[in-house]
Protein backbone atom coordinates (compact mmCIF):
# COMPACT_ATOMS: atom_id res chain seq x y z
CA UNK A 1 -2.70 0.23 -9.34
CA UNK A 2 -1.65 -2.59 -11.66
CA UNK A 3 2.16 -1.50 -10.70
CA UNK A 4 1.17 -1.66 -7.05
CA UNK A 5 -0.03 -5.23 -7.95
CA UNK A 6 2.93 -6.43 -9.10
CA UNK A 7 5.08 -5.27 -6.11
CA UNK A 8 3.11 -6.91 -3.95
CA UNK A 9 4.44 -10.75 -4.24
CA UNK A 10 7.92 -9.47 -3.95
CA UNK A 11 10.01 -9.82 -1.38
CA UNK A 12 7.29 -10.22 1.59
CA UNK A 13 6.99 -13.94 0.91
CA UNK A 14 10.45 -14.92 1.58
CA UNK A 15 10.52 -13.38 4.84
CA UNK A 16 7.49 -15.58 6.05
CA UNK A 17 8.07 -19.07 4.06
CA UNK A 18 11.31 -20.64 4.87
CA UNK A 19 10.40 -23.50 2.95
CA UNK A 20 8.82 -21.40 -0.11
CA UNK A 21 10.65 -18.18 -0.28
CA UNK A 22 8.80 -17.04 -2.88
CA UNK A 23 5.26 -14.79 -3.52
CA UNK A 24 2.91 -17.79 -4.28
CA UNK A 25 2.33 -18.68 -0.71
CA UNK A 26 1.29 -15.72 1.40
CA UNK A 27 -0.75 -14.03 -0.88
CA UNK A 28 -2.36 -17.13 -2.06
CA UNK A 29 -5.46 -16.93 -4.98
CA UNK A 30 -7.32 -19.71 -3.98
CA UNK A 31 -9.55 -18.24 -1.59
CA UNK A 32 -10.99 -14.79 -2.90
CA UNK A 33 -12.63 -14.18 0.19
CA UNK A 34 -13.02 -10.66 1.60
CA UNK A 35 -10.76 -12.21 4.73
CA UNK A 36 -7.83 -13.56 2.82
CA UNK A 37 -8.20 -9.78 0.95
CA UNK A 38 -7.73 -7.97 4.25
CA UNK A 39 -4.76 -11.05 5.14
CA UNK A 40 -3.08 -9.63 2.39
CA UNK A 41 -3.25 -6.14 2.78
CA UNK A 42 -2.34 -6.67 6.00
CA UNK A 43 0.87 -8.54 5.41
CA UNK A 44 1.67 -5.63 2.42
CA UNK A 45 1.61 -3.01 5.28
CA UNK A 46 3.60 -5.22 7.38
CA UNK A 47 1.01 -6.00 9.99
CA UNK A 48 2.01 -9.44 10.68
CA UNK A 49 0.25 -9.43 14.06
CA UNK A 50 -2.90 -8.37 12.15
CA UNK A 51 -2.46 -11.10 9.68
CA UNK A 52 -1.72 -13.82 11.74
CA UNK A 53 -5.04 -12.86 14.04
CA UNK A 54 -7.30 -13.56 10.43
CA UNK A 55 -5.47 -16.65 9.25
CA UNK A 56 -6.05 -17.70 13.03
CA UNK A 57 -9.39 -17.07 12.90
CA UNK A 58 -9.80 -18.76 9.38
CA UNK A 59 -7.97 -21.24 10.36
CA UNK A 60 -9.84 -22.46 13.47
CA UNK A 61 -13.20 -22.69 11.09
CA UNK A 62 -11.35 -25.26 9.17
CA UNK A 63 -10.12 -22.94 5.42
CA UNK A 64 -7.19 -24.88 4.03
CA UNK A 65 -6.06 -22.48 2.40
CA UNK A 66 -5.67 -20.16 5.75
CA UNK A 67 -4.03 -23.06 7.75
CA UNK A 68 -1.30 -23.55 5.36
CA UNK A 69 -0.56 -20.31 5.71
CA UNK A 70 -0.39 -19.68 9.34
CA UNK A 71 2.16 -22.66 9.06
CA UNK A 72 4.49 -20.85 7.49
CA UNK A 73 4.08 -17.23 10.27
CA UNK A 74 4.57 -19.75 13.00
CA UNK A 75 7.19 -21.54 11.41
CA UNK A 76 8.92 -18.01 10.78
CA UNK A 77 7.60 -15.99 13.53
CA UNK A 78 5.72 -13.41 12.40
CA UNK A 79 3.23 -11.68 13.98
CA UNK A 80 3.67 -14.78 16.35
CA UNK A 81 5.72 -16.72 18.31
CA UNK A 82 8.35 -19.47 16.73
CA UNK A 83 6.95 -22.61 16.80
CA UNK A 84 7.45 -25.33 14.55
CA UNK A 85 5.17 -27.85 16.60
CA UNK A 86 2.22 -25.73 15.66
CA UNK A 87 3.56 -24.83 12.11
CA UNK A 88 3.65 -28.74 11.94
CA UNK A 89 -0.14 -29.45 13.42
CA UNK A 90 -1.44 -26.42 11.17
CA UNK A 91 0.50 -27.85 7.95
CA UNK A 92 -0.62 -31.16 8.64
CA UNK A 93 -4.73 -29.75 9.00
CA UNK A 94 -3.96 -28.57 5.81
CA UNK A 95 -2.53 -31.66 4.29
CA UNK A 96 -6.18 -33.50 5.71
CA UNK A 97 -8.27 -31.27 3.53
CA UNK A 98 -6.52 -32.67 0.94
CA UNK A 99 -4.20 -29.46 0.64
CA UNK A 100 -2.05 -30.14 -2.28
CA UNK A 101 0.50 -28.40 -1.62
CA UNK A 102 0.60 -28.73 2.03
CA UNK A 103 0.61 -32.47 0.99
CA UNK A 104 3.87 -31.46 -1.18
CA UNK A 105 5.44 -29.60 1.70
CA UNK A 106 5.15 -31.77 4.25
CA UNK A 107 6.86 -34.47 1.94
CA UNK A 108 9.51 -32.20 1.60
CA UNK A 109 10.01 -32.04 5.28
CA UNK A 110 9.67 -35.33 6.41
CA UNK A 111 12.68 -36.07 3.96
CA UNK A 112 14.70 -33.36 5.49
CA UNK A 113 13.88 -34.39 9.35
CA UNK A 114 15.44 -37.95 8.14
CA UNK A 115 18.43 -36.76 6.91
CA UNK A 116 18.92 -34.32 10.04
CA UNK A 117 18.14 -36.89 12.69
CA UNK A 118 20.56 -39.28 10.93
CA UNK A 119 23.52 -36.48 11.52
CA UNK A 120 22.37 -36.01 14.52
CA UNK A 121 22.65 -39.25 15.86
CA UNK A 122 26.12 -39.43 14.11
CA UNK A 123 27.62 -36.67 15.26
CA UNK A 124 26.54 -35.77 18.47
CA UNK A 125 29.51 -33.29 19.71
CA UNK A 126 29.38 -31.59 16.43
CA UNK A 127 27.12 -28.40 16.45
CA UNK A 128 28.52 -26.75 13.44
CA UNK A 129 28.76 -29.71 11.45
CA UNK A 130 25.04 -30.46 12.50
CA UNK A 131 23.80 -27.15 11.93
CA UNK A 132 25.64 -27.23 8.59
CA UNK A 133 24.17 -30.69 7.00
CA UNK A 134 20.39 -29.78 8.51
CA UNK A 135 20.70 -26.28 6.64
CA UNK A 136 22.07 -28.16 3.13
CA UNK A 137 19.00 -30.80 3.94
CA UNK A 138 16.41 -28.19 4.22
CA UNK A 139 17.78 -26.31 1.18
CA UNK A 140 16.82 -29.20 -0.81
CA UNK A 141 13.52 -27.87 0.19
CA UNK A 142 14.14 -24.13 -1.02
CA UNK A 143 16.24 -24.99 -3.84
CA UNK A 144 18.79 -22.61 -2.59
CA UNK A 145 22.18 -23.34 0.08
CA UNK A 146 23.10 -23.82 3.51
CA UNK A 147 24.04 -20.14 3.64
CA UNK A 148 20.43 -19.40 1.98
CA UNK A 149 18.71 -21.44 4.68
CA UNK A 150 20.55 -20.01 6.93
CA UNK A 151 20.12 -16.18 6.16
CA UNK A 152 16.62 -16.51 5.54
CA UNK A 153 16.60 -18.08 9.31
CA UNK A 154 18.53 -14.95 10.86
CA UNK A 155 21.27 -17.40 11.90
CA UNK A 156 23.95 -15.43 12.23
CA UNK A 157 26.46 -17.67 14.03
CA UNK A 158 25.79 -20.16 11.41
CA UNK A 159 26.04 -17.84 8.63
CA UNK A 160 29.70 -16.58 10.06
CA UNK A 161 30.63 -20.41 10.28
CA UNK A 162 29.82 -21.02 6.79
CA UNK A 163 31.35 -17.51 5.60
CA UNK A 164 34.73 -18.62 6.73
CA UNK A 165 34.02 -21.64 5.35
CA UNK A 166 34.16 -20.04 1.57
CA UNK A 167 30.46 -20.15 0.93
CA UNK A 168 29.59 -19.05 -1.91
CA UNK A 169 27.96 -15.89 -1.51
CA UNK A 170 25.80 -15.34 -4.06
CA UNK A 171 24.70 -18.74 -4.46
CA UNK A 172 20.60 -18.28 -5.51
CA UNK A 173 17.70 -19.98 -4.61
CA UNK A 174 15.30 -21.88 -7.69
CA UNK A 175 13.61 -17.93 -7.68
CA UNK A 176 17.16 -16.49 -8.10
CA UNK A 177 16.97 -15.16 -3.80
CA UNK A 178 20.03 -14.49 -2.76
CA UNK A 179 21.46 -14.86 1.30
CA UNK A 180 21.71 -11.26 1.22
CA UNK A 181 18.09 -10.70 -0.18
CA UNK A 182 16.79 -13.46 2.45
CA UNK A 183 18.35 -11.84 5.49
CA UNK A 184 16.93 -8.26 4.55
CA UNK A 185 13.41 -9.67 4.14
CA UNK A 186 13.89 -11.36 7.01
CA UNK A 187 14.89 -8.16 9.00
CA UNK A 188 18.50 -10.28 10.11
CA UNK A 189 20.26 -6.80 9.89
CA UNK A 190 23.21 -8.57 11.82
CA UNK A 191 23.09 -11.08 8.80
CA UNK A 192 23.14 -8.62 6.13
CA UNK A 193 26.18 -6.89 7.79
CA UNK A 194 28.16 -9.95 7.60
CA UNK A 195 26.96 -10.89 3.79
CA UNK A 196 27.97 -6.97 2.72
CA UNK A 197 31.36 -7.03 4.37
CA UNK A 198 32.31 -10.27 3.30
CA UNK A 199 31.96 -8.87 -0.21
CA UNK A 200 28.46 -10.76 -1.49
CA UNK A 201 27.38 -9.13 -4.63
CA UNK A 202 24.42 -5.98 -3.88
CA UNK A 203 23.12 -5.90 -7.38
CA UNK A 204 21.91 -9.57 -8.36
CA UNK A 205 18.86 -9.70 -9.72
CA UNK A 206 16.19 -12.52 -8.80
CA UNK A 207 13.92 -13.70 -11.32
CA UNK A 208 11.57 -11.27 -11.17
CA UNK A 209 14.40 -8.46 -11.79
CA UNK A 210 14.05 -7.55 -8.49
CA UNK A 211 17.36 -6.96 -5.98
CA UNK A 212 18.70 -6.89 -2.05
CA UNK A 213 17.97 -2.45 -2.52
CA UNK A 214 14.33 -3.57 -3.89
CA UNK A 215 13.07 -5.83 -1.11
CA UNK A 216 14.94 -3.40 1.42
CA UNK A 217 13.24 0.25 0.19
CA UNK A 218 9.98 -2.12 0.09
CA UNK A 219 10.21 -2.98 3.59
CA UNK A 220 11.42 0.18 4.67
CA UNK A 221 14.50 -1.06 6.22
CA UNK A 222 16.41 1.98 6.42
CA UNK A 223 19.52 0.51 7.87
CA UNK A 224 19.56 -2.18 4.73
CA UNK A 225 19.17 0.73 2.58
CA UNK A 226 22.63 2.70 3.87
CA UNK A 227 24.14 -0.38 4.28
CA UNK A 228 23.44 -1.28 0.43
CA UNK A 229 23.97 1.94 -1.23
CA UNK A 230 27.60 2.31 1.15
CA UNK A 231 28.37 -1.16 -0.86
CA UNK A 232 27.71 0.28 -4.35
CA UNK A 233 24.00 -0.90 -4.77
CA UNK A 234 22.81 0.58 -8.20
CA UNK A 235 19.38 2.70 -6.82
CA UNK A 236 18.12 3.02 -10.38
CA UNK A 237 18.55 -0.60 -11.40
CA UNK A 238 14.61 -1.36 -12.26
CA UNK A 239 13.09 -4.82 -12.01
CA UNK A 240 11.23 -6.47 -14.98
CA UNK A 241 8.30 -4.56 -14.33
CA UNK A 242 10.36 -1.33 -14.29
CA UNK A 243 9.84 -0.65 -10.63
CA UNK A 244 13.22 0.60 -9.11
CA UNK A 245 14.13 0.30 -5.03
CA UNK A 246 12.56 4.27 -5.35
CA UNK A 247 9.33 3.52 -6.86
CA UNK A 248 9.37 1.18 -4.41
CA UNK A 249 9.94 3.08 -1.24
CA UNK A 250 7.17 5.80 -2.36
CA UNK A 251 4.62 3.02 -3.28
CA UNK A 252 4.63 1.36 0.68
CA UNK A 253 4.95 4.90 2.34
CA UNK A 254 8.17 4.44 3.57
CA UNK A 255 9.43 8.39 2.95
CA UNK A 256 12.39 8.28 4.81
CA UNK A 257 14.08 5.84 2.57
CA UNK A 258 12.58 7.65 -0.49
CA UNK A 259 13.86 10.52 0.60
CA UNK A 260 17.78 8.84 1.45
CA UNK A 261 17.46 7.44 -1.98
CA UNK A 262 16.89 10.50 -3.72
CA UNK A 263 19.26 11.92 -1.57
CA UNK A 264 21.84 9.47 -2.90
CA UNK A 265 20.36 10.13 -6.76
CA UNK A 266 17.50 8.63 -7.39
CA UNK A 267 15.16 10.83 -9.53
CA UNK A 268 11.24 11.28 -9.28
CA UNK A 269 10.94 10.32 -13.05
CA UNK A 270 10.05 6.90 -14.46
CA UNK A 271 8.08 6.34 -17.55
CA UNK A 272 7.19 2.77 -16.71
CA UNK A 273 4.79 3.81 -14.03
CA UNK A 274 1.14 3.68 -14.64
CA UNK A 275 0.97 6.69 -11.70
CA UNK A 276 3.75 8.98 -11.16
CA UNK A 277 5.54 8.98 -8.16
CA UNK A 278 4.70 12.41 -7.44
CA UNK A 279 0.84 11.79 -7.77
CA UNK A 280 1.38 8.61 -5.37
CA UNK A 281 3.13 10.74 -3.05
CA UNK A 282 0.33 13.77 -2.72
CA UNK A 283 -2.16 10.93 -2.23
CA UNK A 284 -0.30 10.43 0.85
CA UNK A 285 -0.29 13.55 1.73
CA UNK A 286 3.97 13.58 2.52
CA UNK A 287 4.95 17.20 1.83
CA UNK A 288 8.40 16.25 2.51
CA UNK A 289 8.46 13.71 -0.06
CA UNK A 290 6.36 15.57 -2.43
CA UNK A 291 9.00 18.81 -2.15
CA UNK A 292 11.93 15.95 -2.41
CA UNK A 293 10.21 14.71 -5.59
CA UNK A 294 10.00 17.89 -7.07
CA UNK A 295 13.04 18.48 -6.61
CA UNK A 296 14.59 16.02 -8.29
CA UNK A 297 12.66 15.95 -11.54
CA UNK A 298 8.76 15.61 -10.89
CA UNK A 299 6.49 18.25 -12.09
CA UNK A 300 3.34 18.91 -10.83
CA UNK A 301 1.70 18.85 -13.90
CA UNK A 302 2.23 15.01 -14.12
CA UNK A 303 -1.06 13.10 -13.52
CA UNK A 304 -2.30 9.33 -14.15
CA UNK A 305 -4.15 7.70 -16.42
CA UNK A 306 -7.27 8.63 -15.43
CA UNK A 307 -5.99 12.67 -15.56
CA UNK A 308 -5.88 13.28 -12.11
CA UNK A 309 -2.14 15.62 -11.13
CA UNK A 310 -0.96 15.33 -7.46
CA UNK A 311 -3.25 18.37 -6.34
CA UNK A 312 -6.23 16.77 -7.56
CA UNK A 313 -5.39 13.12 -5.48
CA UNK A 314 -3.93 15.37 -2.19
CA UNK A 315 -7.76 16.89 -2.27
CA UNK A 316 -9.80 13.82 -2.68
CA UNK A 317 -7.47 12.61 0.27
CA UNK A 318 -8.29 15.39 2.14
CA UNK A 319 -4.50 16.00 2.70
CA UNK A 320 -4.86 20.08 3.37
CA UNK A 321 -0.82 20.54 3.90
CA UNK A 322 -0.02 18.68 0.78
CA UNK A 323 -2.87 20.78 -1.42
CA UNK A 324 -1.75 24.02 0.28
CA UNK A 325 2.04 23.16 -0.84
CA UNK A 326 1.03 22.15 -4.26
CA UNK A 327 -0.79 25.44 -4.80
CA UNK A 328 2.51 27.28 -3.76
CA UNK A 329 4.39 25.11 -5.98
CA UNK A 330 2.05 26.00 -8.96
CA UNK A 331 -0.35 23.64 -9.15
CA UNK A 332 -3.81 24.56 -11.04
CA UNK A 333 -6.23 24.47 -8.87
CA UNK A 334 -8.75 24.31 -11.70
CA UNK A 335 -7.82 21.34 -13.88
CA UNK A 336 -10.06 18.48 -14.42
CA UNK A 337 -9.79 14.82 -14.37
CA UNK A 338 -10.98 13.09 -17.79
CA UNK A 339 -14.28 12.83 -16.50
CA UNK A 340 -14.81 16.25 -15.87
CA UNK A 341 -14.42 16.17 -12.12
CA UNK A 342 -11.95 19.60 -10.54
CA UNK A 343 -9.81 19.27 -7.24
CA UNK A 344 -12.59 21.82 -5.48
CA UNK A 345 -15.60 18.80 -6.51
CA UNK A 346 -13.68 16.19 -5.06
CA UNK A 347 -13.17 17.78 -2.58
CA UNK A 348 -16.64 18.63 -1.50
CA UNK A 349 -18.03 15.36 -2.52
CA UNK A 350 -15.20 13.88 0.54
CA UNK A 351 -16.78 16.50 3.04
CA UNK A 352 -13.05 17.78 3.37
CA UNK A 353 -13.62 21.06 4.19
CA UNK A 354 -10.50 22.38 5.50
CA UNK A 355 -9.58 21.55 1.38
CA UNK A 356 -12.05 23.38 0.43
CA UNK A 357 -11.17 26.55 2.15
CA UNK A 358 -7.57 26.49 1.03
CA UNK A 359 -8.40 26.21 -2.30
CA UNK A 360 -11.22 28.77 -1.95
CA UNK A 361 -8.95 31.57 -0.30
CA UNK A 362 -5.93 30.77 -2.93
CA UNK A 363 -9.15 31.30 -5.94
CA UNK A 364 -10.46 28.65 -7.24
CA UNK A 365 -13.27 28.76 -9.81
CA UNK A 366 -15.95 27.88 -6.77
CA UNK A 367 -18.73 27.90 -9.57
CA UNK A 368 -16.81 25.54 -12.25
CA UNK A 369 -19.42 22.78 -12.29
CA UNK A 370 -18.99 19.10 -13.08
CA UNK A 371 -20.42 17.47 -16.67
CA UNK A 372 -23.81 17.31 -14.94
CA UNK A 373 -23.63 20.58 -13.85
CA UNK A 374 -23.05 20.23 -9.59
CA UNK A 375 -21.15 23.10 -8.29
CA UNK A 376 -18.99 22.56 -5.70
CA UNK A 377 -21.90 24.20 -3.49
CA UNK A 378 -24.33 21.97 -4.38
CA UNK A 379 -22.10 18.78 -3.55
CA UNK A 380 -21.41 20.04 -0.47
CA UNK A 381 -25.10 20.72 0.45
CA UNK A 382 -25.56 17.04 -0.70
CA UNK A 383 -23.10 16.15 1.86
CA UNK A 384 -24.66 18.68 4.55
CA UNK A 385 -21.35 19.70 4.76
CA UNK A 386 -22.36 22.74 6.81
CA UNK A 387 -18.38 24.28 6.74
CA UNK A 388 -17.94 23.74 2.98
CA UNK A 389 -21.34 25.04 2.41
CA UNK A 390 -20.37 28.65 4.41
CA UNK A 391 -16.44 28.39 2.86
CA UNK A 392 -18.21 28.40 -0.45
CA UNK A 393 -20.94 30.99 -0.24
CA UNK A 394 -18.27 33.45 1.85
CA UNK A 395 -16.00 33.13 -1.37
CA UNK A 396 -18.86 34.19 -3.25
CA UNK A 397 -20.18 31.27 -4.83
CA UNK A 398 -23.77 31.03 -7.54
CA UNK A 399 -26.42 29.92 -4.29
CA UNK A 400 -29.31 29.34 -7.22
CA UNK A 401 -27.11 27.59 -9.73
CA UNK A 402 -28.57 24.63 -11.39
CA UNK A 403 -27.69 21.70 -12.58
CA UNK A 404 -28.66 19.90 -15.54
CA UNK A 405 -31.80 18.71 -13.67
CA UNK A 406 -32.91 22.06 -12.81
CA UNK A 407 -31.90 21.47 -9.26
CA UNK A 408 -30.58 23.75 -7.26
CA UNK A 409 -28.09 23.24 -3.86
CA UNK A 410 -31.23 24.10 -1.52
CA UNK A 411 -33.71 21.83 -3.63
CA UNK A 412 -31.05 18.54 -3.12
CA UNK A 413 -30.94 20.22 0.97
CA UNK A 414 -34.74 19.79 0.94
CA UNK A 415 -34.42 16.19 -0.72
CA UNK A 416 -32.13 14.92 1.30
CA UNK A 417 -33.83 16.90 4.81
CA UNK A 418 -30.35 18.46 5.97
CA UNK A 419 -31.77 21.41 8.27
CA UNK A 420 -28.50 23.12 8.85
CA UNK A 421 -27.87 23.43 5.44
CA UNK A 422 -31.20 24.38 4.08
CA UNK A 423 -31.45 26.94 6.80
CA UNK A 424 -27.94 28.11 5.96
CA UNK A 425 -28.82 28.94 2.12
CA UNK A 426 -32.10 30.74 2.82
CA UNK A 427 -30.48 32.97 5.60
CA UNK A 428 -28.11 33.63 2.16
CA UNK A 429 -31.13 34.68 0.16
CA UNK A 430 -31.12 31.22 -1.34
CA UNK A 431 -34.29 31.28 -4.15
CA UNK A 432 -36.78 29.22 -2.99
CA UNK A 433 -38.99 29.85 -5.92
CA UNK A 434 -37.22 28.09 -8.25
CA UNK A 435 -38.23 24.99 -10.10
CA UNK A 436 -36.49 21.66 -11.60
CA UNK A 437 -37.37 20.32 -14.95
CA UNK A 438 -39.86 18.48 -13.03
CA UNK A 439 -41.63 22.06 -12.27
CA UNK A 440 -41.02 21.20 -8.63
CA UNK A 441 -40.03 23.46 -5.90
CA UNK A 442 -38.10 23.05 -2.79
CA UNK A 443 -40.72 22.83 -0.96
CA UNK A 444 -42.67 20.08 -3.02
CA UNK A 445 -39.39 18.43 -2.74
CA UNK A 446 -39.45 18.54 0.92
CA UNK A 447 -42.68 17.30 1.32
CA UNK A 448 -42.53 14.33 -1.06
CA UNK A 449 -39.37 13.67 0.66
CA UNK A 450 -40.98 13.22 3.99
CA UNK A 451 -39.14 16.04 5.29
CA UNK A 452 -41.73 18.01 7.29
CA UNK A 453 -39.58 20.56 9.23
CA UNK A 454 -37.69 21.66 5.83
CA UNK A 455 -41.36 21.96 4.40
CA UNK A 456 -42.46 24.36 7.01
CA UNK A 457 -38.86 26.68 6.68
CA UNK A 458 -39.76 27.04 2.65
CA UNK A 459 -43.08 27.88 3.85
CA UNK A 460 -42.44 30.11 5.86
């Protein structure tokens, strides 16, 4: 997860701030709110429409912090319509609540609105020239160029003026963004055409290490991603966190452009990674992706740092096509986590019981118990997981194990007054006899439970 975190501030922000292209602003810390949580993961799935609804909502109860951030969405549009009028009103709220840097900003942009109202009144039958000096005065903002300001706007007449004009292309904003990097988090395709084939460089780096093929596999922006690689964009170049545009593209779910770039060479194998990308991908549950992965170096015997392989993470996930691939691939179906925990107990303790069955009918261990001795059985009768419960017992599991309490999977039935199940594991000759360390039987349970009906089944 931490290299999740630290993709997370890349790229996204410039698309949404053209006054602060970089992370700081849209996922801002200083409200840890449960709101400006789901704002975030919002904006990392690329649910602007989502995001902008929250900050909205935020916003009208007077947060700051949540105004100064719609500013920049409407100033951008994303997830709502352009407007700088109401990027301006919800900048200046900000600014009242004594919103430092909303106070900052809107400095910043008062300065530029002078200089572009004193061309304008200058040069009146001038477009170009107009459109020009208001870009270079608003860059001042960005610390970048006109052609920056302009890319990161999607203006793509105005980036064609200043092309022929012998821009420099790869001219980089105070965080090291380039025009191309700004039009592809932008989504200004017709931008980043005219950057590529006027020769700007694909393989900068900004200052986090990060380049044009990063924020483009990120975003899932297939089209960016031929387009780069056609220009000679290095797929394995790795920012300085060691993510690469790969990583990447497996990390946000974007599988057709992991899959192009591992078409074009990328491999499945990075040390750097906390979580293999092969583990990341069965938690998604992509079989294509997982069978691209392994074929191009991952090994399903990789796992992460808390032992768990891709089999193990496709069956807590419930993802039944990616579990029944891994088993075909080789996967073992009985291998722990560090704490003790198989694919089969995860499994069960998610209710997925279409996992289950696959991995009872390819022979699992159904009786391999966790470090406090629950069977898959009895986590499934926990979860009055009626399915699981009649998977498990038809593949021929222990009905009267115990675990380390001395209770058995009817006893934690009776406890927890599932019916079904408790009816299911006597009609399988489930022991009703049998006691807990406590000396209690199913029945006591039952009763001291509250659960009358159960009572009267032992009884009977």
């Amino acid at each position: 997860m931490a290299r999740r975190d630290s993709l997370q501030a890349l790229g996204l922000l410039a698309v949404l701030l053209l006054w602060l292209p970089e992370s700081d602003q849209l996922f801002a810390q200083e409200t840890p709110a449960v709101e400006m949580q789901q704002v975030n993961a919002a904006i990392r799935r690329r649910d602007y429409e989502s995001a902008a609804s929250l900050l909205q909502a935020l916003a009208e109860q007077g947060d700051a912090a949540a105004q100064y951030r719609l500013a920049a969405f409407y100033r951008v549009g994303r997830g709502v319509a352009r407007n700088d009028k109401t990027a301006r009103a919800w900048l200046q709220a900000a600014a009242r609540q004594n919103h430092v840097e909303a106070q900052k900003l809107l400095a910043k942009l008062r300065s530029a609105d002078a200089v572009g109202k004193t061309i304008i009144a200058t040069s009146k039958n001038q477009e170009p020239r107009v459109q020009i000096v208001r870009a270079t005065a608003l860059s001042n903002v960005t610390g970048g160029t006109a052609l920056t300001e302009a890319a990161n706007r999607g203006q793509t007449r105005l980036v064609n003026t200043l092309l022929k004009q012998t821009a420099d292309l790869n001219a980089q904003t105070s965080k090291g963004s380039t025009a191309l990097m700004l039009a592809i988090t932008g989504g200004h395709t017709d931008s980043m055409a005219l950057l590529i084939q006027a020769g700007a460089d694909v393989n900068i780096q900004d200052a986090n290490g990060a380049t044009a093929l990063s924020f483009a596999a990120e975003l899932g922006d297939i089209k960016s991603v031929k387009a780069l690689l056609g220009a000679g964009a290095n797929a394995e170049l790795a920012d300085k966190t060691g993510v690469r545009p790969l990583d990447r593209a497996v990390m946000a779910g974007h599988d057709d452009v992991a899959l192009y770039l591992i078409s074009a060479g990328s491999t499945a194998t990075n040390p750097t990674l906390a979580t293999p990308l092969l583990v990341i991908a069965a938690s998604q549950g992509s079989v294509p992706l997982i069978r691209g992965l392994l074929r191009s170096g991952g090994a399903v015997i990789q796992s992460d740092g808390k032992g768990r392989t891709a089999l193990w993470l496709a069956a807590a996930s419930g993802k039944a096509e990616a579990v029944q691939y891994l088993i075909q691939s080789g996967s073992d179906m009985n291998l722990p986590d560090l704490f003790g925990i198989t694919p089969l107990q995860t499994a069960a303790a998610g209710s997925h019981s279409d996992v289950v069955r696959i991995l009872a009918m390819a022979g699992v261990d159904v009786d391999k118990a966790s470090r406090k001795g629950n069977s898959p059985l009895i986590i499934a009768a926990q979860k009055a997981d009626v399915r699981s419960v009649l998977t498990l017992l038809r593949a021929g599991a222990d009905i009267n194990h115990r675990n380390s309490l001395g209770q058995s999977a009817l006893m934690l039935a009776a406890h927890a007054g599932h019916i079904g199940v408790a009816g299911i594991l006597l009609n399988h000759r489930a022991d009703p006899g049998l006691r807990n360390k406590k000396r209690e039987k199913a029945v006591d349970i039952a009763r001291a439970s509250g659960h009358q009906v159960v009572a009267r089944m032992l009884s009977d």
